[in-house]
N, C-alpha and C. Protein backbone atom coordinates (compact mmCIF):
# COMPACT_ATOMS: atom_id res chain seq x y z
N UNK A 1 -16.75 -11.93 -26.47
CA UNK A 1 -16.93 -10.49 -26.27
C UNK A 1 -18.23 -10.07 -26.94
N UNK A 2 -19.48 -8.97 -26.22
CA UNK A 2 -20.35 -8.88 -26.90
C UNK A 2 -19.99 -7.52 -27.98
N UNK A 3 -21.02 -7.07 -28.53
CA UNK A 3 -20.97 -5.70 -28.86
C UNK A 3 -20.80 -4.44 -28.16
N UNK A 4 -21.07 -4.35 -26.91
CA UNK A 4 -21.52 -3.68 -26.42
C UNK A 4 -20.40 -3.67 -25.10
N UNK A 5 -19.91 -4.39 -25.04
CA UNK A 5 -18.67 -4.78 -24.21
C UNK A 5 -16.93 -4.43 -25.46
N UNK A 6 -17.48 -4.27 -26.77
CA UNK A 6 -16.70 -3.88 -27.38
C UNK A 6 -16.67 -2.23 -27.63
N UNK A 7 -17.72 -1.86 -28.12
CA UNK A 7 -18.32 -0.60 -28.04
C UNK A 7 -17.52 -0.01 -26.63
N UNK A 8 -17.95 0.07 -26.28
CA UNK A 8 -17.27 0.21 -24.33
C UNK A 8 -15.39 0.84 -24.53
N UNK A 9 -15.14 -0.44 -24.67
CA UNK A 9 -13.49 -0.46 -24.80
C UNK A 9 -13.59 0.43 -26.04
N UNK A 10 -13.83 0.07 -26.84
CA UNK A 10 -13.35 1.29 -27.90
C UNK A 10 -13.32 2.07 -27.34
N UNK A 11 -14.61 3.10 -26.91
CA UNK A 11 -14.89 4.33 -26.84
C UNK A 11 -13.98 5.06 -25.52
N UNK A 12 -13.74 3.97 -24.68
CA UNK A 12 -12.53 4.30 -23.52
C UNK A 12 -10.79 4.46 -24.10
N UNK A 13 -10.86 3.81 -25.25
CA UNK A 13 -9.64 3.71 -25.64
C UNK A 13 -9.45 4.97 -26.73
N UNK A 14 -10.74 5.37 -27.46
CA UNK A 14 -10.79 6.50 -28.03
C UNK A 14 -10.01 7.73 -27.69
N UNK A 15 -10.72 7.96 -26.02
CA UNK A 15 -10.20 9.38 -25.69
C UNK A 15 -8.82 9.45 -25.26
N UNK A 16 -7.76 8.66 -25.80
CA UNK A 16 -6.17 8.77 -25.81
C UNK A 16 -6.18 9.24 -27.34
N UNK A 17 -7.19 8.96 -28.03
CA UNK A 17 -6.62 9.24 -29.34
C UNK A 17 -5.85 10.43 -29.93
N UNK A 18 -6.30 11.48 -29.47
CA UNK A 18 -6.04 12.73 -29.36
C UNK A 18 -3.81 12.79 -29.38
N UNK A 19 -3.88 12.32 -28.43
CA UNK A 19 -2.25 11.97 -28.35
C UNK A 19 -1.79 11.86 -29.59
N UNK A 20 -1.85 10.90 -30.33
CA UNK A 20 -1.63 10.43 -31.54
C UNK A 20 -1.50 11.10 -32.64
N UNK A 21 -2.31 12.61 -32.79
CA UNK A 21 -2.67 13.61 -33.48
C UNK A 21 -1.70 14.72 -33.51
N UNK A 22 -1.87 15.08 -32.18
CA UNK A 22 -1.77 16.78 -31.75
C UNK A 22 -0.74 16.62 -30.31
N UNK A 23 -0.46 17.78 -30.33
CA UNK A 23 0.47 18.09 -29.00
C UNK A 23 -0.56 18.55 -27.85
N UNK A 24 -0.06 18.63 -26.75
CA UNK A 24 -1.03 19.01 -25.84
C UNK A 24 -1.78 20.59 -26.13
N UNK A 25 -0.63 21.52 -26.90
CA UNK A 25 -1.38 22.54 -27.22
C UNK A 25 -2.54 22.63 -28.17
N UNK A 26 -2.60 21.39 -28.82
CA UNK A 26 -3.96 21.19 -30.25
C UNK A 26 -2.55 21.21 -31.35
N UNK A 27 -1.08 21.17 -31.55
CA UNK A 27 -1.00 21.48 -32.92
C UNK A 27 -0.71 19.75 -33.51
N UNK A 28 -0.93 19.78 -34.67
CA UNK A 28 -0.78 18.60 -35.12
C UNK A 28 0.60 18.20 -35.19
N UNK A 29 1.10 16.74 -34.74
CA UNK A 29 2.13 16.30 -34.92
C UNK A 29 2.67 16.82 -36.70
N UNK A 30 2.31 15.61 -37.26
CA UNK A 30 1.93 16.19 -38.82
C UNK A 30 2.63 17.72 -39.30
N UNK A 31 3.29 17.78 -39.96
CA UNK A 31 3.75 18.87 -40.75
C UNK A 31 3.47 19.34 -42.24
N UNK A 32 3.92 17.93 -42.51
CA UNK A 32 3.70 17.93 -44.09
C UNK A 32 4.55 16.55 -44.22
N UNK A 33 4.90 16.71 -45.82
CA UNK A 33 5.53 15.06 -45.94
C UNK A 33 7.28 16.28 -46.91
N UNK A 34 8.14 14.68 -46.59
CA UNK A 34 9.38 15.40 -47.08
C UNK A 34 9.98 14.20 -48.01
N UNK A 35 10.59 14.96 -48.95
CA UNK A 35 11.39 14.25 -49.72
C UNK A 35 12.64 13.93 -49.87
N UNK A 36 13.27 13.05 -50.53
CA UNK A 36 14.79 12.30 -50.39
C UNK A 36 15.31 13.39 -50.44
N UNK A 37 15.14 14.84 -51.01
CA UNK A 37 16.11 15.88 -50.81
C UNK A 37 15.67 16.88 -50.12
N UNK A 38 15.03 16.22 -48.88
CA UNK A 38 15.18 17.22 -47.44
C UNK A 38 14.44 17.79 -47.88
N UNK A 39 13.24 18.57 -49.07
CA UNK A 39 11.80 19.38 -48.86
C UNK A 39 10.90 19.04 -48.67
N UNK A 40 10.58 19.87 -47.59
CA UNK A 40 8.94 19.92 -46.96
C UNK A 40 8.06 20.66 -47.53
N UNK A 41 6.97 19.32 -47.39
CA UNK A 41 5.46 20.41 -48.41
C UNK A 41 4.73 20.00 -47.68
N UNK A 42 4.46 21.08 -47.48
CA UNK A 42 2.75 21.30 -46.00
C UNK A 42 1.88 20.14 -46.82
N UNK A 43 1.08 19.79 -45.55
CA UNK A 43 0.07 19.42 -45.79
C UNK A 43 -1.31 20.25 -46.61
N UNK A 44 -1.59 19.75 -47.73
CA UNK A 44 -3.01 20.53 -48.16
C UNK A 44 -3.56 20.14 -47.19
N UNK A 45 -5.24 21.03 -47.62
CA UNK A 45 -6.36 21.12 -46.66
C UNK A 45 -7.62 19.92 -47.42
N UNK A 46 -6.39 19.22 -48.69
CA UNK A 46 -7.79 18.42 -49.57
C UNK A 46 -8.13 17.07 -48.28
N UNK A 47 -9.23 16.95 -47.96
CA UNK A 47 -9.76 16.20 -47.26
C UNK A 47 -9.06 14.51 -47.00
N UNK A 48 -8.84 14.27 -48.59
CA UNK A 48 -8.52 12.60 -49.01
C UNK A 48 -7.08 12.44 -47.81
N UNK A 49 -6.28 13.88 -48.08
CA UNK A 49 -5.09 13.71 -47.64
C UNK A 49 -4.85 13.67 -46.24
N UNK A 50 -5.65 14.50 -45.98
CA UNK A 50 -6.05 14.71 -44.03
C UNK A 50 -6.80 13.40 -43.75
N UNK A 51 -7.23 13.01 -44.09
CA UNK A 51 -8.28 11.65 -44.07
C UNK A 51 -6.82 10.08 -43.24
N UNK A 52 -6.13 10.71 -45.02
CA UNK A 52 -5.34 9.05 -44.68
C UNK A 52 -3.92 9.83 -43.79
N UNK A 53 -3.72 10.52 -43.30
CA UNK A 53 -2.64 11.27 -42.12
C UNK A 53 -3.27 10.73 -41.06
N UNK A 54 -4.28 11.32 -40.91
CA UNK A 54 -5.38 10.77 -39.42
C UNK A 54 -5.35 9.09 -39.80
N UNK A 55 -5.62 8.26 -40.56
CA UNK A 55 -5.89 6.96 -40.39
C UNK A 55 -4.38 6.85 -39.64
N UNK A 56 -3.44 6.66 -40.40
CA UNK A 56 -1.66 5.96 -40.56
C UNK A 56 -1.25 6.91 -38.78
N UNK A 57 -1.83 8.08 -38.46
CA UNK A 57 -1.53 8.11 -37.08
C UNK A 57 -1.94 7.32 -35.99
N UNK A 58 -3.62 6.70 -36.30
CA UNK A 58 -4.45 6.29 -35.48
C UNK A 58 -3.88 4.74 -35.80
N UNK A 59 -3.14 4.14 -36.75
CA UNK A 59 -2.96 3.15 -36.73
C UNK A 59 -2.23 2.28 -35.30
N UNK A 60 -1.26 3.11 -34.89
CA UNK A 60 -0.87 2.41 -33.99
C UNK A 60 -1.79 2.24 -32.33
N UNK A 61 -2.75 3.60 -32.46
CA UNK A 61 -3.73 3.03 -31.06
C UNK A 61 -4.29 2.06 -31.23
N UNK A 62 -4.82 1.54 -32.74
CA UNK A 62 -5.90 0.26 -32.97
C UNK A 62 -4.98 -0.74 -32.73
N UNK A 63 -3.73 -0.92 -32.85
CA UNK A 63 -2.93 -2.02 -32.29
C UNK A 63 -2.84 -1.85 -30.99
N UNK A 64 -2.44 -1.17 -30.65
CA UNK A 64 -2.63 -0.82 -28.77
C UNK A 64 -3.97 -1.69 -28.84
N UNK A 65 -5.28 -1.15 -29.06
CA UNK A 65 -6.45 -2.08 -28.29
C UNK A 65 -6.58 -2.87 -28.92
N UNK A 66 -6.09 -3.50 -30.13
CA UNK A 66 -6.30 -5.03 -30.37
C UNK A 66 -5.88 -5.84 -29.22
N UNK A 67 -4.41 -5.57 -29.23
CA UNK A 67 -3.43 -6.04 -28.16
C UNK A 67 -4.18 -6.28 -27.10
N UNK A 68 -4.65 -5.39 -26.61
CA UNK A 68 -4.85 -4.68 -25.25
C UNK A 68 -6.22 -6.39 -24.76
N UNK A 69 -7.07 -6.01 -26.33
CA UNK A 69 -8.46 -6.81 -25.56
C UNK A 69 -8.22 -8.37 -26.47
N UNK A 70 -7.13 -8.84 -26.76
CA UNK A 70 -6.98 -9.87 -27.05
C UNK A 70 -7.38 -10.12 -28.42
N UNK A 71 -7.54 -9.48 -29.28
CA UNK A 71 -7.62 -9.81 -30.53
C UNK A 71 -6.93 -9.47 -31.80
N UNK A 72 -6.97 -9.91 -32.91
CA UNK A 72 -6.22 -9.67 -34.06
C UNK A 72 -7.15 -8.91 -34.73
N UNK A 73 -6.59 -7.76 -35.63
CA UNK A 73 -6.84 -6.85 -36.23
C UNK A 73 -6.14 -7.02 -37.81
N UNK A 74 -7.06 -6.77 -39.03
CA UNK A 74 -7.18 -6.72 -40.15
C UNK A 74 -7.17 -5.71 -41.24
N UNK A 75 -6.59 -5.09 -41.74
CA UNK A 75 -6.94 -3.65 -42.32
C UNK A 75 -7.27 -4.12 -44.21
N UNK A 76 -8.31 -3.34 -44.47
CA UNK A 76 -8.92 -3.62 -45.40
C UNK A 76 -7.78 -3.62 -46.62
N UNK A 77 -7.55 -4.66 -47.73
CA UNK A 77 -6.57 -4.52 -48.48
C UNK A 77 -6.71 -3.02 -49.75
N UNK A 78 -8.15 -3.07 -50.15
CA UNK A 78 -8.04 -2.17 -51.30
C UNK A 78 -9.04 -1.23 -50.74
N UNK A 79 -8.46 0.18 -51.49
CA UNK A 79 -9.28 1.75 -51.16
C UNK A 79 -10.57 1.04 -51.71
N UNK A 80 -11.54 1.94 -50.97
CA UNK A 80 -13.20 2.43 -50.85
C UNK A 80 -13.87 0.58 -51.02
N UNK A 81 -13.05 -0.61 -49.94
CA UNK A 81 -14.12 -1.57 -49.40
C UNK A 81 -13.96 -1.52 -47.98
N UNK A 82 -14.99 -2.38 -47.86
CA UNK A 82 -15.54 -2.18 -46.39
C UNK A 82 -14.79 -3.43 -45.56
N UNK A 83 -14.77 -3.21 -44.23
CA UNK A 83 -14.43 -1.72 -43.65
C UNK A 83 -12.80 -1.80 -43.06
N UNK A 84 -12.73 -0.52 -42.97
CA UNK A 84 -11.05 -0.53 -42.98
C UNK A 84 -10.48 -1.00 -42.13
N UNK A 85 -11.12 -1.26 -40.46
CA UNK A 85 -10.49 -2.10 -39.50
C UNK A 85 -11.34 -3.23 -39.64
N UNK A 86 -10.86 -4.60 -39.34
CA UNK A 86 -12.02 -5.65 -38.84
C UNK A 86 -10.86 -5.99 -37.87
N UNK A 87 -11.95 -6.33 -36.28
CA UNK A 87 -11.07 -6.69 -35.16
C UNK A 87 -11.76 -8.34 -34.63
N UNK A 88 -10.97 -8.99 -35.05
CA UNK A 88 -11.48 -10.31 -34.17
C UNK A 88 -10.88 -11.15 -32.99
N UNK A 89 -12.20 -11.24 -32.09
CA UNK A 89 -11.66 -11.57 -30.84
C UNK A 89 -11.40 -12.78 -31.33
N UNK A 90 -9.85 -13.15 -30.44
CA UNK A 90 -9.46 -14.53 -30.56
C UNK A 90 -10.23 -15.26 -29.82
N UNK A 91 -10.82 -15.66 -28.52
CA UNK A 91 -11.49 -16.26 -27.77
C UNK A 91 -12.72 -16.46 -28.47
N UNK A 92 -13.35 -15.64 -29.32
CA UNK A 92 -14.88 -15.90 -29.51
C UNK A 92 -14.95 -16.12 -31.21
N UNK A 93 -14.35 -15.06 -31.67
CA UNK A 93 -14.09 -15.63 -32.83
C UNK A 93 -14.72 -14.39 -33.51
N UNK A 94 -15.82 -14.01 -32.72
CA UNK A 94 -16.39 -13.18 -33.15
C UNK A 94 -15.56 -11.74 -33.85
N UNK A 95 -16.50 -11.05 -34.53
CA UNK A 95 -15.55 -9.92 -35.76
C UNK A 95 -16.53 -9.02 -35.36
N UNK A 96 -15.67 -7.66 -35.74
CA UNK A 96 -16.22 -6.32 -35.30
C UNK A 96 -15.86 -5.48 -36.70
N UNK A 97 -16.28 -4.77 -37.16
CA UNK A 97 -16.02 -3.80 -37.91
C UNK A 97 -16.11 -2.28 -37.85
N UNK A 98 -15.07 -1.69 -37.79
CA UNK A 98 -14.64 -0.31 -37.69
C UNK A 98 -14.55 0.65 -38.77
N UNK A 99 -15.45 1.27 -39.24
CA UNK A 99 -14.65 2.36 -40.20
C UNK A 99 -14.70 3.61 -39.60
N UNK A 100 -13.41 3.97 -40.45
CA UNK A 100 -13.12 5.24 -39.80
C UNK A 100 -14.04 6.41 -41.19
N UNK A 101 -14.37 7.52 -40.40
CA UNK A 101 -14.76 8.65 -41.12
C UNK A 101 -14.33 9.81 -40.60
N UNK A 102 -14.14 11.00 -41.54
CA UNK A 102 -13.21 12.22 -41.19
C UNK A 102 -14.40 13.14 -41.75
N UNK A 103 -14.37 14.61 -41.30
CA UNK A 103 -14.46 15.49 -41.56
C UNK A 103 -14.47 17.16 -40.90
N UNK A 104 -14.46 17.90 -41.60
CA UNK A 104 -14.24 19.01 -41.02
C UNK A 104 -15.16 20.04 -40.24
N UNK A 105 -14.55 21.02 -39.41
CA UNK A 105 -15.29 21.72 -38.98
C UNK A 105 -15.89 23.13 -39.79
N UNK A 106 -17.25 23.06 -40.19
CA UNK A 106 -17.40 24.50 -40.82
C UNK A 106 -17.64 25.65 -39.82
N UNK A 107 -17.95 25.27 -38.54
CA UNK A 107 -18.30 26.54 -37.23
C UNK A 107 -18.58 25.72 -36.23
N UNK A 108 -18.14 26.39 -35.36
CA UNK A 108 -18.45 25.51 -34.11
C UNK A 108 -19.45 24.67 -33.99
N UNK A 109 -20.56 24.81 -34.23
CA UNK A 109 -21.89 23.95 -34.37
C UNK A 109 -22.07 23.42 -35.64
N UNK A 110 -21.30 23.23 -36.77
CA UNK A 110 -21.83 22.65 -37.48
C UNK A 110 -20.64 22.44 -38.73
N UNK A 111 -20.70 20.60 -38.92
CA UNK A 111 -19.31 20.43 -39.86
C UNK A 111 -19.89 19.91 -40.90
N UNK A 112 -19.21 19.59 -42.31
CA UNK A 112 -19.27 19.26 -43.20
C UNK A 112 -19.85 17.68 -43.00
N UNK A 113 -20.15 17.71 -44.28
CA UNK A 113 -20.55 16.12 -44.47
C UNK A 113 -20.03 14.90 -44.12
N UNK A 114 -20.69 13.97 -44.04
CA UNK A 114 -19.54 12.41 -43.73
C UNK A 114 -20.43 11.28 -44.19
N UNK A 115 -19.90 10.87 -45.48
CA UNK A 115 -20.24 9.65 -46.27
C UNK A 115 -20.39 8.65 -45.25
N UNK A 116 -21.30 7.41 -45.03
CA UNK A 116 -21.24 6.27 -44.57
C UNK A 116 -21.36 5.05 -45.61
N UNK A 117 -22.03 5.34 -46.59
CA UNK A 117 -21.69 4.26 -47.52
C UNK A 117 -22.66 4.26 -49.01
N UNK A 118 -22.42 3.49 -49.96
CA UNK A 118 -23.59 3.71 -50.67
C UNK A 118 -24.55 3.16 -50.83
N UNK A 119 -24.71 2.37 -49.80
CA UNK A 119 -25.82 1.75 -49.54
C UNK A 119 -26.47 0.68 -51.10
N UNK A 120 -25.58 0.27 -51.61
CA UNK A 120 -26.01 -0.50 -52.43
C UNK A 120 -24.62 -1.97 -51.87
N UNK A 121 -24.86 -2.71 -52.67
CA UNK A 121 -23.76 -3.96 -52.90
C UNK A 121 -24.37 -4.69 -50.79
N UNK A 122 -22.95 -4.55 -50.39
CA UNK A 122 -23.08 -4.92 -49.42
C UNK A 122 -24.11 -4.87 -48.15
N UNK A 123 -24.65 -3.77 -48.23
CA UNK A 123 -25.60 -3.43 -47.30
C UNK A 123 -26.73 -3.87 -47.68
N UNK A 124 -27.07 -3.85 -49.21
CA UNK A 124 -28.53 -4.85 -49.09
C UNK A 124 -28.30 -6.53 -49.34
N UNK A 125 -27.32 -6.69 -49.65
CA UNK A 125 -26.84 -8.43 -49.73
C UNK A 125 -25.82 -8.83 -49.04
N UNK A 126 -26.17 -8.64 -47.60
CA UNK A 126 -25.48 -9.15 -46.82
C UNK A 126 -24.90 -10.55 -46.77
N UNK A 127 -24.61 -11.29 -47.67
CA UNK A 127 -24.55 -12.61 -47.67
C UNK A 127 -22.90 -12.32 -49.08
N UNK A 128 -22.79 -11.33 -49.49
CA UNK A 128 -21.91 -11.04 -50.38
C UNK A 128 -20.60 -10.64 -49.63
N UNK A 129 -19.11 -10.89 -50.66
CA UNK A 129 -18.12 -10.34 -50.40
C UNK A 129 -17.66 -9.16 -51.33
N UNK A 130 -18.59 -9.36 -51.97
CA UNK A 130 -18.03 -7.84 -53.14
C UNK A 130 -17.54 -6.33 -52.30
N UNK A 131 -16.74 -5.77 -52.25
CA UNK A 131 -16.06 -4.62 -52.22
C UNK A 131 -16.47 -4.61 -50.45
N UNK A 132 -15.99 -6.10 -49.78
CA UNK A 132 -16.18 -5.84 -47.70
C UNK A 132 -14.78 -7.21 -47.88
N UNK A 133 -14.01 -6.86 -46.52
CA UNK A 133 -13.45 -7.89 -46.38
C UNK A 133 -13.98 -9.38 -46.08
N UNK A 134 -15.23 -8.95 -45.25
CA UNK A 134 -15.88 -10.51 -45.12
C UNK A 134 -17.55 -10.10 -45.28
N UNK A 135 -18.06 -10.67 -45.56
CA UNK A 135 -19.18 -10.60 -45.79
C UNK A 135 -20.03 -9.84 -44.45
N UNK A 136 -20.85 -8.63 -44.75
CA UNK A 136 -21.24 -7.85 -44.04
C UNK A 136 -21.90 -8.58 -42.62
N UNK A 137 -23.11 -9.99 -43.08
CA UNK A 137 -23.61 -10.66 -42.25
C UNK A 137 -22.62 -10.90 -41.54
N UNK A 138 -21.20 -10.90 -41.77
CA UNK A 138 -20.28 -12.08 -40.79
C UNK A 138 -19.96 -11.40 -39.59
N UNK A 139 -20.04 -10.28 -39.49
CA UNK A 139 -19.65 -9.18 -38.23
C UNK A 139 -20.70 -9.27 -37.12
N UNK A 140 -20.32 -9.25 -35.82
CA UNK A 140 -21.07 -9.26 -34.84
C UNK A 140 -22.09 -7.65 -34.63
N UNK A 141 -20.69 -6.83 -35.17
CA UNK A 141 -21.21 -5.27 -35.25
C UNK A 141 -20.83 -4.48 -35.54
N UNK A 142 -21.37 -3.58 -36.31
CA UNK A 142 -20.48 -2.34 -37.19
C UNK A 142 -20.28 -0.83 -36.49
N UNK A 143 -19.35 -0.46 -36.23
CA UNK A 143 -18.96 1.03 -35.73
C UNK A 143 -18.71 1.46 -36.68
N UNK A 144 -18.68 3.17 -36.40
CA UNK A 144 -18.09 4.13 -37.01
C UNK A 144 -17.72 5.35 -36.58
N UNK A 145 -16.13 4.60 -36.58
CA UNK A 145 -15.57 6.03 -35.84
C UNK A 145 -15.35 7.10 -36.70
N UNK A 146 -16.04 8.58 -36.28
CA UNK A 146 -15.92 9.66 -36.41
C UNK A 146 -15.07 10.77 -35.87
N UNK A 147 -13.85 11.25 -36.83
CA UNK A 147 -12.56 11.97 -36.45
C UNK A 147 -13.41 13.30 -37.40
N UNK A 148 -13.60 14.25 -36.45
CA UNK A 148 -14.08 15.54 -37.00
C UNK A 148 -12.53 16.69 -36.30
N UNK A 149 -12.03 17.44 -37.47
CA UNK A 149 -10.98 18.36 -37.17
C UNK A 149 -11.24 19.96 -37.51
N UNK A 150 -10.31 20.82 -36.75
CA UNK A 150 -10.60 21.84 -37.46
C UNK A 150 -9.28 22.26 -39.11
N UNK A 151 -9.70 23.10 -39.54
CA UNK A 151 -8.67 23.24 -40.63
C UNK A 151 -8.17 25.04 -39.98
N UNK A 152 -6.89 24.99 -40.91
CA UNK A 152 -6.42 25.93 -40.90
C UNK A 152 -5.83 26.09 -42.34
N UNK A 153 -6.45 27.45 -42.60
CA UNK A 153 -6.29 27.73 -43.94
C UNK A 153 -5.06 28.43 -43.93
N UNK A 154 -4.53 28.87 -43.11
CA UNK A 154 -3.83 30.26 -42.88
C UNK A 154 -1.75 29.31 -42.85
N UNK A 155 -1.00 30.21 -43.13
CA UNK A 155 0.21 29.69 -42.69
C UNK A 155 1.20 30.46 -42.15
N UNK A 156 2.03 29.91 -41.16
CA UNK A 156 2.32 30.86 -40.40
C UNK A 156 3.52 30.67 -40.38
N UNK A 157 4.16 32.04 -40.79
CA UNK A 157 5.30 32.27 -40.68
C UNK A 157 6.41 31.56 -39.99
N UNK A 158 7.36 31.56 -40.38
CA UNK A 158 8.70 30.78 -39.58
C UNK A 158 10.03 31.48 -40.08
């Protein structure tokens, strides 16, 4: 599989993602999280938390297209290394790397920030495993999927 033949399928398999999220009207599946004694606590609006809701939903489409294009999929063992999906085709052998990035909408035209990395460790010594599941050189090619949402500050009655 090349890059670009991967690229492809992702980005086709992307626009189901939406499903995974939200109802057809836009509201989020997602409520909040509940405890052994039946209370619900909304979701905050702190980013970290919306971040890993959106990953653990999207988890099951990245198995859908592992499945789908014949390969096994990897999820990074420890917070903040790189990168959180690695997908390798079984046939080629070859590895892809996925990270996901989140952020919000501040106005229609224009959202908040979105970290890609710190550009130290791995990115200039590509030949290292420090804080990547496999060494950066070892990937055929790096994506980054971008999940931009809106927030709602507001709560609404029930």
């Amino acid at each position: 599989m090349t890059s670009d033949k991967f690229l492809k399928h992702l980005q086709t398999h992307a626009a189901s993602f939406a499903k995974a999220v939200a109802t057809n009207e836009g509201e989020w599946i997602i409520k909040g999280f509940i405890d052994v004694y039946q209370r619900v606590y909304s979701i905050s609006v702190d980013t970290k938390i919306v971040s890993k809701v959106l990953e653990l939903l999207l988890f099951p489409m990245f198995m859908e297209f592992a499945q789908k294009h014949r390969m096994e999929i990897e999820l990074c063992q420890h917070q903040n290394f790189y990168p959180d999906l690695t997908f390798t085709h079984r046939a080629s052998g070859k590895k892809f790397a996925v990270d996901i990035k989140s952020t919000y909408r501040e106005s229609e035209t224009k959202v908040n920030g979105m970290t890609l990395g710190a550009f130290t460790g791995y990115f200039r010594n590509r030949d290292s495993n420090k804080n990547t599941l496999y060494p950066y050189n070892q990937y055929a090619a790096h994506f980054v999927l971008g999940v931009i949402y809106s927030k709602c500050d507001e709560v609404a009655d029930e």
